[in-house]
N, C-alpha and C. Protein backbone atom coordinates (compact mmCIF):
# COMPACT_ATOMS: atom_id res chain seq x y z
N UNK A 1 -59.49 17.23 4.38
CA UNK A 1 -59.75 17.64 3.02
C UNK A 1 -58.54 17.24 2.21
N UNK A 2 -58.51 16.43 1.28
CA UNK A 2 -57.81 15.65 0.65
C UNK A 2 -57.38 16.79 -0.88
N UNK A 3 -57.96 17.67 -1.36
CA UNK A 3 -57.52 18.20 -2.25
C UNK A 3 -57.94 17.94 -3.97
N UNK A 4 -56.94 18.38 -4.85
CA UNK A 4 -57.54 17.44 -6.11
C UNK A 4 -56.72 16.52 -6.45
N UNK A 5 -57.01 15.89 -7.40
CA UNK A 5 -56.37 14.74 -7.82
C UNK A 5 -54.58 14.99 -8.03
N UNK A 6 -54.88 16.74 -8.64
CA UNK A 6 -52.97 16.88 -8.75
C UNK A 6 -52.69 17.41 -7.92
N UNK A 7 -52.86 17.59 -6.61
CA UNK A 7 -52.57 17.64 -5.01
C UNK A 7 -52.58 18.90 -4.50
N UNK A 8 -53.64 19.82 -5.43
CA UNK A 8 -53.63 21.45 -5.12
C UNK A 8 -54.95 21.59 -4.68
N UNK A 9 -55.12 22.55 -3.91
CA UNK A 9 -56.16 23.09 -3.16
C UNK A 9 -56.80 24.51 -3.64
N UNK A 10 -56.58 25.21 -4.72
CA UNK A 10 -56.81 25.81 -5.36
C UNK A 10 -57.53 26.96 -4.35
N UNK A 11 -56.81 27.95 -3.51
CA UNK A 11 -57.41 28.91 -2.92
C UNK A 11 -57.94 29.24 -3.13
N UNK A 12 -57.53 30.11 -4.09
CA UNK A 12 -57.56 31.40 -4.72
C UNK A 12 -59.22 31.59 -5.36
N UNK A 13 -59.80 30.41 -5.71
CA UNK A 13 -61.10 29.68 -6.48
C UNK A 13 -62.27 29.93 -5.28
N UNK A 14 -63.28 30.11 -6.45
CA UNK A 14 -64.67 30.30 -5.52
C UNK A 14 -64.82 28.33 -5.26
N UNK A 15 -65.76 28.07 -3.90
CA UNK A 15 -66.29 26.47 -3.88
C UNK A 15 -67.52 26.82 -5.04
N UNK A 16 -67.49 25.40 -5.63
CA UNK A 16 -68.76 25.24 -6.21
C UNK A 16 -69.59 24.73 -5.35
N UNK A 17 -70.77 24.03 -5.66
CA UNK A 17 -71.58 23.62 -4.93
C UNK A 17 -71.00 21.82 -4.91
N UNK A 18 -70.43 21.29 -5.68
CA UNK A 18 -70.11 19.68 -5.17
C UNK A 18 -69.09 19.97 -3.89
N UNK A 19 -68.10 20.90 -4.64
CA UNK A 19 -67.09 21.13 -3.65
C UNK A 19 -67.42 21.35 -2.48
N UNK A 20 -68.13 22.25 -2.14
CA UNK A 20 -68.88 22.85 -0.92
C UNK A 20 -69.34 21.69 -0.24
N UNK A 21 -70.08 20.68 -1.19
CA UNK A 21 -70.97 20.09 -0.08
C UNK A 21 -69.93 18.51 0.29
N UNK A 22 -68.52 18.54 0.08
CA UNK A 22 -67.79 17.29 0.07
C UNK A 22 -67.30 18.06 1.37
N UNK A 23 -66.85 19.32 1.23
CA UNK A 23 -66.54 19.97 2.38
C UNK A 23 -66.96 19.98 3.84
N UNK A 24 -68.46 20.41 3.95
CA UNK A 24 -69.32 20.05 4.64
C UNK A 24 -69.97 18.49 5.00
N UNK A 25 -69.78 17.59 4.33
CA UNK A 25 -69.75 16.18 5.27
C UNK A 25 -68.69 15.54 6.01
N UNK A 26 -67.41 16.27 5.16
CA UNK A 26 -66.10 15.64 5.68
C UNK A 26 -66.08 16.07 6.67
N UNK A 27 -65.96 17.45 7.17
CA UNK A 27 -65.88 18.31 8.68
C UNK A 27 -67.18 18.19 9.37
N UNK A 28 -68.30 17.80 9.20
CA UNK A 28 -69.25 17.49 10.15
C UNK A 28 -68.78 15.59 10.53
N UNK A 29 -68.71 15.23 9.59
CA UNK A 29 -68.45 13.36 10.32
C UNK A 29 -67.40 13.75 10.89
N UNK A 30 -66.07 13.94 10.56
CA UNK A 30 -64.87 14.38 11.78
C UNK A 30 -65.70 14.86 12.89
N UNK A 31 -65.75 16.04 12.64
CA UNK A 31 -66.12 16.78 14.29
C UNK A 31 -67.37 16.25 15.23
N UNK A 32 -68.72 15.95 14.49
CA UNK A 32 -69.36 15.67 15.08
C UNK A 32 -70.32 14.12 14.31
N UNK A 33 -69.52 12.97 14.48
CA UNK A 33 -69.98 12.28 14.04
C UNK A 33 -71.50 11.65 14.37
N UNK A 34 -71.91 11.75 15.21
CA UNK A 34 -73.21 11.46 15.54
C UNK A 34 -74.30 12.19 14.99
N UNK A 35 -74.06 13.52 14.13
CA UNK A 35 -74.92 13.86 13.40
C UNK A 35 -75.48 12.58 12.16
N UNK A 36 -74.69 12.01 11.40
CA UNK A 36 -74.99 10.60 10.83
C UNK A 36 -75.10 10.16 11.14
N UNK A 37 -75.15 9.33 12.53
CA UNK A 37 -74.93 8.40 13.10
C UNK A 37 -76.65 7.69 12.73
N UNK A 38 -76.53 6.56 12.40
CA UNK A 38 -77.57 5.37 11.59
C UNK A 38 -77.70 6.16 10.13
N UNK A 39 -76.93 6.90 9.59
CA UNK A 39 -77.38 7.15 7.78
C UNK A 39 -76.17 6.38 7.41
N UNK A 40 -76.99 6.05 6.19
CA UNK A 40 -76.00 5.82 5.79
C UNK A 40 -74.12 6.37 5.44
N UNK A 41 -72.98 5.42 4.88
CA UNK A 41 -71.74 5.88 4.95
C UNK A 41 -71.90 6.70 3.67
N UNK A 42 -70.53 7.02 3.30
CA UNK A 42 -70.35 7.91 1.80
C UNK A 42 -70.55 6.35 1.36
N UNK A 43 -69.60 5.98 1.08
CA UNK A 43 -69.28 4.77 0.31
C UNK A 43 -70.94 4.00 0.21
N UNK A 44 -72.29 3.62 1.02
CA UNK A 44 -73.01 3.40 0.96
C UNK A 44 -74.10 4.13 -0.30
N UNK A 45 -73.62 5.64 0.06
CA UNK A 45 -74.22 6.64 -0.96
C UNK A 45 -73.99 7.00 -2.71
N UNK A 46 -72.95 6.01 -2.87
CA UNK A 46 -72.61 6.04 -4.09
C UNK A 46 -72.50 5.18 -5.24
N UNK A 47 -73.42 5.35 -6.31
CA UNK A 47 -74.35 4.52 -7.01
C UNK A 47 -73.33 4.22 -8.46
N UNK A 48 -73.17 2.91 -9.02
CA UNK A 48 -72.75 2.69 -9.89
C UNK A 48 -72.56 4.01 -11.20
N UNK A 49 -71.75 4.42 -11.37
CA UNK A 49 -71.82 5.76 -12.68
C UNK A 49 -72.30 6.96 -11.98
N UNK A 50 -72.12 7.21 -10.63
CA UNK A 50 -72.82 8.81 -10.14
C UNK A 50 -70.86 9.30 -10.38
N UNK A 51 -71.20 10.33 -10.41
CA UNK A 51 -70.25 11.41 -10.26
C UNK A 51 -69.42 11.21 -8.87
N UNK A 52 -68.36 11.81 -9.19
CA UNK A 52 -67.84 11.56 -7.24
C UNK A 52 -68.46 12.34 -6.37
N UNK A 53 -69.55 13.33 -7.14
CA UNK A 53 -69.80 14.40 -5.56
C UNK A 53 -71.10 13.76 -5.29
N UNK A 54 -71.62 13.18 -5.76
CA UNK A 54 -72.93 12.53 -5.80
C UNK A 54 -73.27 12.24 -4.19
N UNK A 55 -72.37 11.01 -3.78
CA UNK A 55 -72.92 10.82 -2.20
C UNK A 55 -72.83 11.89 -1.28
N UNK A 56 -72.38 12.84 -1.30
CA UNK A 56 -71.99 14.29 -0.35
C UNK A 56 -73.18 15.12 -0.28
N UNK A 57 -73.92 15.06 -1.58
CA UNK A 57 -75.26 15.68 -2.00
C UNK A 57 -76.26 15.17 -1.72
N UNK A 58 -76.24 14.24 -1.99
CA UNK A 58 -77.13 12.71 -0.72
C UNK A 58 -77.52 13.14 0.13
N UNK A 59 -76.34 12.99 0.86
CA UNK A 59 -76.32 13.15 2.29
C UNK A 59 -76.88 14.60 3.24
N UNK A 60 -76.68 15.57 2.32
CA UNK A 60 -77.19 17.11 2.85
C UNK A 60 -78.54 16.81 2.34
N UNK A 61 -78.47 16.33 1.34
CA UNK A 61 -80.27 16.29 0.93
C UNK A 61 -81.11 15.70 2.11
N UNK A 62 -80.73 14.36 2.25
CA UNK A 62 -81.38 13.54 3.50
C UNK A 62 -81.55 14.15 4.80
N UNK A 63 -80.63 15.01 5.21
CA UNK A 63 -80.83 15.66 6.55
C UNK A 63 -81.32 17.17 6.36
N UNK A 64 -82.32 17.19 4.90
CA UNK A 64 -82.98 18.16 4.95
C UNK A 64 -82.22 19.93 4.58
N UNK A 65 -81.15 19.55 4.11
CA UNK A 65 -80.43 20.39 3.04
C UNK A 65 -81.35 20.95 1.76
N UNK A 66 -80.79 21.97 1.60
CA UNK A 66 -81.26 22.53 0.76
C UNK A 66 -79.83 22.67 -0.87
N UNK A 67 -79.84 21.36 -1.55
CA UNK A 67 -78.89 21.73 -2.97
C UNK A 67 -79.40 21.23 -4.32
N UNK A 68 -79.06 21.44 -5.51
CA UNK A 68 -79.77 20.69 -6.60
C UNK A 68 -79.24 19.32 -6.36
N UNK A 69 -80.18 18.55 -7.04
CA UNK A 69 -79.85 16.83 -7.33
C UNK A 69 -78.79 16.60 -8.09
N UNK A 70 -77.92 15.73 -7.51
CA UNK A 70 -76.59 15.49 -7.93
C UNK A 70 -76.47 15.01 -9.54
N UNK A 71 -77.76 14.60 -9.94
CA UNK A 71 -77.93 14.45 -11.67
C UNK A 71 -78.19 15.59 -12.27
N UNK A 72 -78.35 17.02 -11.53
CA UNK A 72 -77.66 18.18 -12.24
C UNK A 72 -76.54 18.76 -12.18
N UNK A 73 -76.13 18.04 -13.11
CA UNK A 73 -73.89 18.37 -13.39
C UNK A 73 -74.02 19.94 -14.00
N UNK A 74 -75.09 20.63 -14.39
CA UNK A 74 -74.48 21.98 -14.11
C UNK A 74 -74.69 22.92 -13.34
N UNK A 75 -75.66 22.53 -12.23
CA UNK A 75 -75.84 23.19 -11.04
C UNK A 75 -74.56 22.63 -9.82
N UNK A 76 -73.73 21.49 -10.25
CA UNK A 76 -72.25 21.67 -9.61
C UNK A 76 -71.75 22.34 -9.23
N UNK A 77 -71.42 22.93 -10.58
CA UNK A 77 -70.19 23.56 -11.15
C UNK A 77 -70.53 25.25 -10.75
N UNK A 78 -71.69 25.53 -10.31
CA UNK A 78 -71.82 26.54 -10.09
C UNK A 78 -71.60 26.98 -8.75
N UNK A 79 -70.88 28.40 -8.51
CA UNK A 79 -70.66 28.72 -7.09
C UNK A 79 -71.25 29.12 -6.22
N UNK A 80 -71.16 28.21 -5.12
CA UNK A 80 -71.66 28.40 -3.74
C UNK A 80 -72.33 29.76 -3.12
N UNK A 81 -72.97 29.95 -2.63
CA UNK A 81 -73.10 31.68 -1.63
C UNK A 81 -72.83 31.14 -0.75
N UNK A 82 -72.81 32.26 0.08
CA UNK A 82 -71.93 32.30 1.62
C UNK A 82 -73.94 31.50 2.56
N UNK A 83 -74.74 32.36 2.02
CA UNK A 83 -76.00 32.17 2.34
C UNK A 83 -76.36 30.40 2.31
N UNK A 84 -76.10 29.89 0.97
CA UNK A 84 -76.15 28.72 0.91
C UNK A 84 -75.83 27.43 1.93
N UNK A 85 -74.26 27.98 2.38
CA UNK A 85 -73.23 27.31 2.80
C UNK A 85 -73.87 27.32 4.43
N UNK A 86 -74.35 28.31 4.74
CA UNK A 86 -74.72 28.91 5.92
C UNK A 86 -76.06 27.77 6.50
N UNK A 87 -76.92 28.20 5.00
CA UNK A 87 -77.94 27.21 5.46
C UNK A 87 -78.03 25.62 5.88
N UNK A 88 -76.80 25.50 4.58
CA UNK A 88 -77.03 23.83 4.38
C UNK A 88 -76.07 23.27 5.85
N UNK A 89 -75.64 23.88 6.44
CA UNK A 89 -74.56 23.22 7.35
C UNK A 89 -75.45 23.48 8.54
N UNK A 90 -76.20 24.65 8.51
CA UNK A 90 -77.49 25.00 10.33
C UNK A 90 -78.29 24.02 10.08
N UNK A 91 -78.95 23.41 8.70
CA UNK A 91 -79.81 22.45 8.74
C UNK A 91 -79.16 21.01 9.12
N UNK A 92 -78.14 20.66 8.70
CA UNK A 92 -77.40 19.49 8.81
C UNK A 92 -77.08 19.42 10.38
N UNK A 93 -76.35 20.36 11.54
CA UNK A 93 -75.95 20.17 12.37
C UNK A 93 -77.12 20.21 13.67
N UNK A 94 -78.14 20.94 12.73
CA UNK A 94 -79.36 20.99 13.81
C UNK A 94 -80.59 19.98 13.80
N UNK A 95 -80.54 19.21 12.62
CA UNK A 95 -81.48 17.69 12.45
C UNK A 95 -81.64 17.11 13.61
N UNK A 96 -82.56 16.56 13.70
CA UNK A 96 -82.85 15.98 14.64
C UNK A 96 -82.09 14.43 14.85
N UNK A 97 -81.25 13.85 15.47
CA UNK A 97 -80.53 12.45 15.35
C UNK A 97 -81.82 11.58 14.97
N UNK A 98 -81.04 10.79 14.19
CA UNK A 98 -81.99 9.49 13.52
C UNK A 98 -81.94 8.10 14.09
């Protein structure tokens, strides 16, 4: 987890939902990369003018995640539940390999 641009990690802060879900691809490809294994990369997932969280949202979408579409910039910004976080990562790690 790389942080923000001015090199803080902002504890103290609820995740939003981009945040959350940049979170959740970075530590599933580390740990268990074969959950992607034949999807596409980030870098594959990211479309001329999308937002930076755009491919992260992709990607939970495709393996049957449950988040809004990354062309709603204010369902971003809004914070995560624990419920959410819960779901979208049991659906992601339990997909069936592609």
């Amino acid at each position: 987890i790389t942080g923000y641009p001015d090199k803080t990690f902002r504890p103290g802060r609820e995740l939003n939902v981009a945040e959350a879900a940049t979170i959740m691809i970075r530590t599933i490809k580390e740990l268990s990369p074969e959950v992607f294994s034949g999807e596409k990369s980030i870098e594959e997932n990211i479309f001329p003018g999308d937002p930076w969280y755009s491919a992260f949202i992709r990607m939970i979408i495709l393996q049957g995640g449950d988040l809004p579409e990354p062309e709603d910039s204010k369902k971003m910004i809004e914070p995560i539940t624990r419920a959410q976080m819960v779901f979208n990562l049991m659906t992601i790690i339990s997909s069936p390999e592609k």
